[in-house]
PDB file of N, CA and C in Angstrom:
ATOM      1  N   UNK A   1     -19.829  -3.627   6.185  1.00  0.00           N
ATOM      2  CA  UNK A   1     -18.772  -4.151   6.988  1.00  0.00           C
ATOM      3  C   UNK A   1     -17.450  -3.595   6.450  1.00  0.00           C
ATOM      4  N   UNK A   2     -16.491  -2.584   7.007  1.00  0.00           N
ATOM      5  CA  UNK A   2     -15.325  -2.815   6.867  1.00  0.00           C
ATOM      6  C   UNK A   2     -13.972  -3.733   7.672  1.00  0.00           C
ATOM      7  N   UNK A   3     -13.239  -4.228   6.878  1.00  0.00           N
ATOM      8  CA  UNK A   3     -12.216  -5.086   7.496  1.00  0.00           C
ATOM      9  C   UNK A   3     -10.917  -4.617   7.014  1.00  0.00           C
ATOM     10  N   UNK A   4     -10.080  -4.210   8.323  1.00  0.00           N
ATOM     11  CA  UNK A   4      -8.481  -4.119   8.008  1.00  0.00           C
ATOM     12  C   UNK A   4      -7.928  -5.021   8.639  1.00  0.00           C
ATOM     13  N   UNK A   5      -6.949  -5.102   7.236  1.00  0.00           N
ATOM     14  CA  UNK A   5      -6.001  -5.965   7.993  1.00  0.00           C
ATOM     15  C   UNK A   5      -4.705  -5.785   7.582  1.00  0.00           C
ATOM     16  N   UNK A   6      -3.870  -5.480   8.730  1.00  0.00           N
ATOM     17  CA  UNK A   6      -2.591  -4.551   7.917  1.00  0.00           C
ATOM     18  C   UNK A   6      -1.545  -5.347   7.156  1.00  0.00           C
ATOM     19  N   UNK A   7      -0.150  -4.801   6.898  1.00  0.00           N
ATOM     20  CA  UNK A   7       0.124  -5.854   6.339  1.00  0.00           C
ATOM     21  C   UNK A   7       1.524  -7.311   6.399  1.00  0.00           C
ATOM     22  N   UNK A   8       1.716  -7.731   6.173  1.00  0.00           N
ATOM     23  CA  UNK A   8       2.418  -9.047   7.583  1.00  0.00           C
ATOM     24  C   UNK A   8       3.236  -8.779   7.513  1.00  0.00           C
ATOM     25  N   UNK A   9       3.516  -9.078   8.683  1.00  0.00           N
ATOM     26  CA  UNK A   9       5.336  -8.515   9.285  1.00  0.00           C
ATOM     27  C   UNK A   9       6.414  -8.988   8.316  1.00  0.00           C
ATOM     28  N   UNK A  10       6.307  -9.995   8.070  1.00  0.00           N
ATOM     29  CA  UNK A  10       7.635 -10.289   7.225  1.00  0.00           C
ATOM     30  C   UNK A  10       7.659  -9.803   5.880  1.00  0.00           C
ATOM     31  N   UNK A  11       6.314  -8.886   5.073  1.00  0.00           N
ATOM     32  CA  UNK A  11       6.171  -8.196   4.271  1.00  0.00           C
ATOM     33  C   UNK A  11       6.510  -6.713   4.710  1.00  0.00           C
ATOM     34  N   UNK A  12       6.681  -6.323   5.837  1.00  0.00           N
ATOM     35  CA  UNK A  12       6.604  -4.946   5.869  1.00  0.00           C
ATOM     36  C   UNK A  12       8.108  -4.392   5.754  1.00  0.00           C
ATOM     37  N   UNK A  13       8.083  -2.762   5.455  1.00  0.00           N
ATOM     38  CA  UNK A  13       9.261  -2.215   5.269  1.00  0.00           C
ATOM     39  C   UNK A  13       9.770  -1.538   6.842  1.00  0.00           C
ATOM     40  N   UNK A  14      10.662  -1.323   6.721  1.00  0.00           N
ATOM     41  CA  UNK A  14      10.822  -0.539   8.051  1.00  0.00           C
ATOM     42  C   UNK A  14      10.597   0.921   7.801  1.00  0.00           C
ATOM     43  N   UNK A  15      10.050   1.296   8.966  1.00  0.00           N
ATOM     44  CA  UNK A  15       9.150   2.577   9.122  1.00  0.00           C
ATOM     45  C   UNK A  15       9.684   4.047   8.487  1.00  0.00           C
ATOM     46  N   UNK A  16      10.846   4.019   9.278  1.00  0.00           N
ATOM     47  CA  UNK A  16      11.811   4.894   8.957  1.00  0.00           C
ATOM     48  C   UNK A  16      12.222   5.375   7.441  1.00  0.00           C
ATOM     49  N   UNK A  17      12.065   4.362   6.825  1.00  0.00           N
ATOM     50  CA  UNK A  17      12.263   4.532   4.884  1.00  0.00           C
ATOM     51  C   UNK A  17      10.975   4.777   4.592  1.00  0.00           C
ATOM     52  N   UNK A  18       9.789   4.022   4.699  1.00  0.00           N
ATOM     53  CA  UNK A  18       8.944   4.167   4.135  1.00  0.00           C
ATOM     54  C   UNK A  18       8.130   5.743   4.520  1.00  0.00           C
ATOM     55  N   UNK A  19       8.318   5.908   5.675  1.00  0.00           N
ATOM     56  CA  UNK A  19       8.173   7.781   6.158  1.00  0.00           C
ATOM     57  C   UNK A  19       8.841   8.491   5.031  1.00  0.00           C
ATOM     58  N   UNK A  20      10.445   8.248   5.419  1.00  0.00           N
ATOM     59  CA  UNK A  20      11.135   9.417   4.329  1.00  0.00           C
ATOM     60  C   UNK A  20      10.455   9.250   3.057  1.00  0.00           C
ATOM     61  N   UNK A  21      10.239   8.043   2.556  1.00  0.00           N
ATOM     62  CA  UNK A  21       9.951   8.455   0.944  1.00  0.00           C
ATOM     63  C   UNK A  21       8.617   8.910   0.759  1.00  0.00           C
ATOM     64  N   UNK A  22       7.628   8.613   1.552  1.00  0.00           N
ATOM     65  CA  UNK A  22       5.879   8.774   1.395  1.00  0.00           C
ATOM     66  C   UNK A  22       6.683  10.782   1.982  1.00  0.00           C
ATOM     67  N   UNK A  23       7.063  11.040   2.837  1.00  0.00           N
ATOM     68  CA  UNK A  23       7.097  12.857   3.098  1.00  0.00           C
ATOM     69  C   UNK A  23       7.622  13.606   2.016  1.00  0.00           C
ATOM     70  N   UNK A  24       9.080  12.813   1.352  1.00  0.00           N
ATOM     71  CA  UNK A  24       9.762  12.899   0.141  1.00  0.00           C
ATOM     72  C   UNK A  24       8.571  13.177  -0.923  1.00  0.00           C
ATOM     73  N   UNK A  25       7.956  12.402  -1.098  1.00  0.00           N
ATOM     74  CA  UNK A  25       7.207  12.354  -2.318  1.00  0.00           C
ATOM     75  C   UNK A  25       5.912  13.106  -1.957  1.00  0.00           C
ATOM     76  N   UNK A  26       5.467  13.704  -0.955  1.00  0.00           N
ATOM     77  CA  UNK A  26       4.986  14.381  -1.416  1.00  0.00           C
ATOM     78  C   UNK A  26       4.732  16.043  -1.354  1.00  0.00           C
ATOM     79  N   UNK A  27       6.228  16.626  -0.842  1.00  0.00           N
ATOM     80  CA  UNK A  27       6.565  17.756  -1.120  1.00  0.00           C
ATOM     81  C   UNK A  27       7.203  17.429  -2.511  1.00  0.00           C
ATOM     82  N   UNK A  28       7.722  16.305  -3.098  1.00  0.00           N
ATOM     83  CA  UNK A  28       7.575  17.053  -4.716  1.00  0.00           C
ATOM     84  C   UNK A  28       6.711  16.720  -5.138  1.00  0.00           C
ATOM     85  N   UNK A  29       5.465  16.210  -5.109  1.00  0.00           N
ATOM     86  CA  UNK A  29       4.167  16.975  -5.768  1.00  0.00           C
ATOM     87  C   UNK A  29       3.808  17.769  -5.237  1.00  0.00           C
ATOM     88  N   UNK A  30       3.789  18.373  -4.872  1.00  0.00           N
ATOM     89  CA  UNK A  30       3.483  19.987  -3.922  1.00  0.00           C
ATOM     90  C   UNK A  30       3.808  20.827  -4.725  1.00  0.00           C
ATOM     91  N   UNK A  31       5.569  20.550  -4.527  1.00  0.00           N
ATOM     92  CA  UNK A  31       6.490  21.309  -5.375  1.00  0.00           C
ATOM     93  C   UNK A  31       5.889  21.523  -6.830  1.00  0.00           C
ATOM     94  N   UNK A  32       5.988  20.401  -7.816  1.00  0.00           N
ATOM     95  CA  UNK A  32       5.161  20.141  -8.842  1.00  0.00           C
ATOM     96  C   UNK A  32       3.846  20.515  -9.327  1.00  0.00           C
ATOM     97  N   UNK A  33       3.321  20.815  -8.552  1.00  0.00           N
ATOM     98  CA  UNK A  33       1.791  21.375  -8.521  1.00  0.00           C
ATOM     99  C   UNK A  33       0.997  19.998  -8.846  1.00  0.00           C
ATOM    100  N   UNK A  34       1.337  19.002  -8.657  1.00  0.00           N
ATOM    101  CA  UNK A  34       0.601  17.754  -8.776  1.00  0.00           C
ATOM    102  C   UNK A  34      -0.400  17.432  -7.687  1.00  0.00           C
ATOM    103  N   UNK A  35      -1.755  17.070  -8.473  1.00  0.00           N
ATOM    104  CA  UNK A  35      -2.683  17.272  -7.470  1.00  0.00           C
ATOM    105  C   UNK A  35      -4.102  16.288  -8.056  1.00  0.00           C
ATOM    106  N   UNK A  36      -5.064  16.423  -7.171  1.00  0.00           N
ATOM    107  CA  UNK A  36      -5.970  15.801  -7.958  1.00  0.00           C
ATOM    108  C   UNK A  36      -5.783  13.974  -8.156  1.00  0.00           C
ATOM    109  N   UNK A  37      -6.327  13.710  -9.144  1.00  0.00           N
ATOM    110  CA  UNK A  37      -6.253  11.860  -9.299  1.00  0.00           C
ATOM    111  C   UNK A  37      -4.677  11.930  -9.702  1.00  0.00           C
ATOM    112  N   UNK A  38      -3.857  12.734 -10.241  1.00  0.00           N
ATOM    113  CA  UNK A  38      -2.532  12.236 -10.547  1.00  0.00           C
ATOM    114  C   UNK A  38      -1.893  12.274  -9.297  1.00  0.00           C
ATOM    115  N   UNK A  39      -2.219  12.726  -7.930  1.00  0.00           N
ATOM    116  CA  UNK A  39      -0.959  12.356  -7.074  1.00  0.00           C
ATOM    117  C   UNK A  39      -0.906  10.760  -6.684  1.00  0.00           C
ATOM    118  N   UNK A  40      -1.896   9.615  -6.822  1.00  0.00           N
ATOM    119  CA  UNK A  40      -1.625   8.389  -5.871  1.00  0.00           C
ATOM    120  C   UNK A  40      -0.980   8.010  -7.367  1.00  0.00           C
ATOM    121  N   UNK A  41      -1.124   7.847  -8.773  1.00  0.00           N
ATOM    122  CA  UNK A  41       0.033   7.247  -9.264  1.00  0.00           C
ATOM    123  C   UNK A  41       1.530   7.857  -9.208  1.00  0.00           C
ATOM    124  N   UNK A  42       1.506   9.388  -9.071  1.00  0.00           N
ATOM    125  CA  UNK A  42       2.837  10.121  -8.868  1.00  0.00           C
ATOM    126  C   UNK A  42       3.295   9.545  -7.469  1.00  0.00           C
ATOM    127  N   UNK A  43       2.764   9.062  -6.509  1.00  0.00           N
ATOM    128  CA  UNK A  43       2.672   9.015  -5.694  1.00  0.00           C
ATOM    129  C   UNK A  43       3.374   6.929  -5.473  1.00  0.00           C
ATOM    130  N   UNK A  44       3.017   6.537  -5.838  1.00  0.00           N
ATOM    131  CA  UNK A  44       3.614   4.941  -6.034  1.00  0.00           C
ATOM    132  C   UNK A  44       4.779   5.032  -6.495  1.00  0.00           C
ATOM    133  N   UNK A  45       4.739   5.642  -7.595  1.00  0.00           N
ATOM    134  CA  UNK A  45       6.122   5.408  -8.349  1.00  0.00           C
ATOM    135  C   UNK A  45       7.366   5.563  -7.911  1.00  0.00           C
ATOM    136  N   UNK A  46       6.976   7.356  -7.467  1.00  0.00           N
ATOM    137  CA  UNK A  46       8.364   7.855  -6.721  1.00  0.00           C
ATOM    138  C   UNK A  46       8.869   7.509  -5.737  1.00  0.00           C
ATOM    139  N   UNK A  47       7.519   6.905  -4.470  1.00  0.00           N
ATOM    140  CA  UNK A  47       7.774   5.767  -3.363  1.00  0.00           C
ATOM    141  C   UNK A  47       8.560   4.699  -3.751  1.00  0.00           C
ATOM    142  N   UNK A  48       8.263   4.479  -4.927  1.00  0.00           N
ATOM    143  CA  UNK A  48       8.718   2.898  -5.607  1.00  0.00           C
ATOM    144  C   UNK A  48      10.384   2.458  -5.530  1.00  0.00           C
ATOM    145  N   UNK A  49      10.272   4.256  -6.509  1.00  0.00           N
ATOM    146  CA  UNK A  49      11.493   4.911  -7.035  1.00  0.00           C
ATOM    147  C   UNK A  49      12.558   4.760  -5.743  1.00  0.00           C
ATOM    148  N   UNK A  50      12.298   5.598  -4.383  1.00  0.00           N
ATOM    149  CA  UNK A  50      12.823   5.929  -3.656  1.00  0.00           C
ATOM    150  C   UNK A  50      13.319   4.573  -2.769  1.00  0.00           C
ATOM    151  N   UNK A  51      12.322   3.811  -2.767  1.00  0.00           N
ATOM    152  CA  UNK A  51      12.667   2.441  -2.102  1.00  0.00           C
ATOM    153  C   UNK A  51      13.595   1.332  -2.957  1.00  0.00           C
ATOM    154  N   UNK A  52      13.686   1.882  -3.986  1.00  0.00           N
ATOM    155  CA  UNK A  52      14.780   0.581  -4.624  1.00  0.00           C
ATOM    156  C   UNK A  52      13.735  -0.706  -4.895  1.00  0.00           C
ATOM    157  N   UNK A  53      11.578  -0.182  -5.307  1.00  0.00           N
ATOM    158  CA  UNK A  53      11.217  -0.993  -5.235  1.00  0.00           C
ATOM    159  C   UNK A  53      10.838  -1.914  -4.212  1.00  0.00           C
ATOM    160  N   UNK A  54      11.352  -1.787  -3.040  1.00  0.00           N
ATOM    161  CA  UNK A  54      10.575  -1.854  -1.885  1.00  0.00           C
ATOM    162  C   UNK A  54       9.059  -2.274  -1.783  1.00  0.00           C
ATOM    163  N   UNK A  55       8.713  -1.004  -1.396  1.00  0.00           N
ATOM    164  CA  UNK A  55       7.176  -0.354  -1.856  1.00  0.00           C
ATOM    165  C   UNK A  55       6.217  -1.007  -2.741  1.00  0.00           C
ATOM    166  N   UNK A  56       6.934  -1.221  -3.711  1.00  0.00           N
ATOM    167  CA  UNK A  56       6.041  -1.746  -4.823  1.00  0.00           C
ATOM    168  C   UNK A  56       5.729  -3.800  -4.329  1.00  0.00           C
ATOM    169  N   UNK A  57       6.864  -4.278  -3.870  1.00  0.00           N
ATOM    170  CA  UNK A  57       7.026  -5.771  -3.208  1.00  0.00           C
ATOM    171  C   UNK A  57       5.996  -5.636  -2.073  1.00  0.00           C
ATOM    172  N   UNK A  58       5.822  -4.649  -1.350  1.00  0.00           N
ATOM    173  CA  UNK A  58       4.868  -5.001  -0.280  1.00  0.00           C
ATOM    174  C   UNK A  58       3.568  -4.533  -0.142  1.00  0.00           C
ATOM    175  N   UNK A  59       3.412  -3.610  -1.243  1.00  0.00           N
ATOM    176  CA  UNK A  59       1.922  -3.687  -1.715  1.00  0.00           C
ATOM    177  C   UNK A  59       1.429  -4.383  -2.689  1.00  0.00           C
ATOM    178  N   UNK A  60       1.886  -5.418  -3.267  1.00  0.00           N
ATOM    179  CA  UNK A  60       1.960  -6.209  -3.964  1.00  0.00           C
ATOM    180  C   UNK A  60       1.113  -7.353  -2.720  1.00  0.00           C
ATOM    181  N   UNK A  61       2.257  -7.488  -1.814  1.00  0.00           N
ATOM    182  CA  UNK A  61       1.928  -8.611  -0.583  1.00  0.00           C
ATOM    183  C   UNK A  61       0.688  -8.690   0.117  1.00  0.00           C
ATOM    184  N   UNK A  62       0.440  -7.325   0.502  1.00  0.00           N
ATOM    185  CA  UNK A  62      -0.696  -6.587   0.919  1.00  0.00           C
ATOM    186  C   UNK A  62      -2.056  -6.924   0.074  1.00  0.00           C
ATOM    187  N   UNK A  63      -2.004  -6.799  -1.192  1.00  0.00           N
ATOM    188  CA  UNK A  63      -2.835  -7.026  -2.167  1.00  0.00           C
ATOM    189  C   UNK A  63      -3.052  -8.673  -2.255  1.00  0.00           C
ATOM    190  N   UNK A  64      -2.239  -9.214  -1.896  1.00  0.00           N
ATOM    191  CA  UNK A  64      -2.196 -10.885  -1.913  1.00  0.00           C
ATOM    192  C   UNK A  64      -3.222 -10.777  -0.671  1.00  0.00           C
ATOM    193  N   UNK A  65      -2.442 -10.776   0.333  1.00  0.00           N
ATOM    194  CA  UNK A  65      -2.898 -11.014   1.844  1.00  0.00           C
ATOM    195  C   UNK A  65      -4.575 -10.253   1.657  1.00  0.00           C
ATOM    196  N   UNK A  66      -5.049  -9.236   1.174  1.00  0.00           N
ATOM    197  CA  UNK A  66      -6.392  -8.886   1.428  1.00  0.00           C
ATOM    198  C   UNK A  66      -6.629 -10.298   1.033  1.00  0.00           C
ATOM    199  N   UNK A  67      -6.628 -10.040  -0.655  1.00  0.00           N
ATOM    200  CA  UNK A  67      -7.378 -11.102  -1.558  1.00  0.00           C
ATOM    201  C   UNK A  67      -7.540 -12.205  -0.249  1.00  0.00           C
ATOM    202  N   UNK A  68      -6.811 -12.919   0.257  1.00  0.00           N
ATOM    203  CA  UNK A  68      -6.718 -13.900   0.999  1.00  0.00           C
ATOM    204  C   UNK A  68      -7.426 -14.371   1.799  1.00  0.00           C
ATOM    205  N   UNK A  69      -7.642 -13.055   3.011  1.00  0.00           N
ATOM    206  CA  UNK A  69      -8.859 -12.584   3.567  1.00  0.00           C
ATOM    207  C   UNK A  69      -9.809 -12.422   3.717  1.00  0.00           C
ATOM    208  N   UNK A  70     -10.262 -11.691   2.698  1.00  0.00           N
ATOM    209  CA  UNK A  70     -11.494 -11.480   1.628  1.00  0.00           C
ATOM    210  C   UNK A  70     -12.053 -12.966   1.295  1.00  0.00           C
ATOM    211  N   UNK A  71     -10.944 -13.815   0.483  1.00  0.00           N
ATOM    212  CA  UNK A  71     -11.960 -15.075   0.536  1.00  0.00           C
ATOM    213  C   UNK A  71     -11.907 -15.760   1.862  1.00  0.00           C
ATOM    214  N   UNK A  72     -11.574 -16.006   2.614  1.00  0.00           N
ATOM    215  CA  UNK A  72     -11.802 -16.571   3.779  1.00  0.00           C
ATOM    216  C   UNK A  72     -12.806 -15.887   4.915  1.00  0.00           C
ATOM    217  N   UNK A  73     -12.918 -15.173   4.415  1.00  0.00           N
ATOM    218  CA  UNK A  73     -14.433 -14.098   4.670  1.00  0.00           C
ATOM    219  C   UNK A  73     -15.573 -14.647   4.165  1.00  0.00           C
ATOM    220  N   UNK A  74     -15.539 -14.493   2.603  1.00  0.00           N
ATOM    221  CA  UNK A  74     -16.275 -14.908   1.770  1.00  0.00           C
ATOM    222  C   UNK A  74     -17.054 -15.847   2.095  1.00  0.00           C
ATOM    223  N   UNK A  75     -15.886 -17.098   2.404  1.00  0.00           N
ATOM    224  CA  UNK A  75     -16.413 -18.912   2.415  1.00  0.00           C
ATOM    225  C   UNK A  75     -17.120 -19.034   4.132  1.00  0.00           C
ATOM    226  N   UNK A  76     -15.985 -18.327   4.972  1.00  0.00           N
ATOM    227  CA  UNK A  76     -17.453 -18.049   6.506  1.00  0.00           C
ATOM    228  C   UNK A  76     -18.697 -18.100   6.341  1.00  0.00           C
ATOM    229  N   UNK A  77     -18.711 -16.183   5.318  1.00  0.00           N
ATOM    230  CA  UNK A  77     -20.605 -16.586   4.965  1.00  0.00           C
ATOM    231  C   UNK A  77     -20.977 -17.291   4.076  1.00  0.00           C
ATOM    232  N   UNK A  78     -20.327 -18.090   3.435  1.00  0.00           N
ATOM    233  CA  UNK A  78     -21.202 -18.929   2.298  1.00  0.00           C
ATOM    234  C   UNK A  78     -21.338 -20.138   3.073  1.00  0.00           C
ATOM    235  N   UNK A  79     -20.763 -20.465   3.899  1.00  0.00           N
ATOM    236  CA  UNK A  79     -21.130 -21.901   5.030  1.00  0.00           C
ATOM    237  C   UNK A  79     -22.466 -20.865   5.900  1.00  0.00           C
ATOM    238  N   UNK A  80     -22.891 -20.088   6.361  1.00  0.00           N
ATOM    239  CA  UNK A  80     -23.932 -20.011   7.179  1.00  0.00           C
ATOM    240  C   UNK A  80     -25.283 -20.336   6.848  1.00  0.00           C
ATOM    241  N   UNK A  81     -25.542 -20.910   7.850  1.00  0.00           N
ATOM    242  CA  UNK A  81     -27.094 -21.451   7.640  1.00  0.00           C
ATOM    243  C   UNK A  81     -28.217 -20.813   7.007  1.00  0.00           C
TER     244      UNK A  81
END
């Protein structure tokens, strides 16, 4: 089973920033020759960086809200007959 669930409006950034910095960031790892498992932490930070921290508050939220999900998933099937 996969389940998405994106992430809540009053957590989200507006589009427009979070584009520039995710395109931002990753022509300089490009630039950088960063590649491989180091681009998704090069890859947070400089988002992070670029948002004033932003980024980092709403995947944070995101990470709440699965968890959240996930158990209320969970407890569905643990009530079935």
């Amino acid at each position: 089973m996969v389940v998405s669930h994106p992430v809540l409006q009053e957590d989200a950034m507006d589009v427009e920033v979070i584009e520039e910095a995710i395109t931002r960031s990753l022509k300089e790892a490009s630039e950088k020759g960063i590649d491989g498992k180091a681009v998704t932490p090069f890859l947070l930070e400089r988002i992070s960086q670029l948002t004033d921290g932003e980024s980092l508050k709403t995947n944070i939220a995101l990470v709440c809200n699965n968890a959240l999900v996930g158990a209320k998933i969970a407890s569905a099937y643990g009530n079935e007959p």
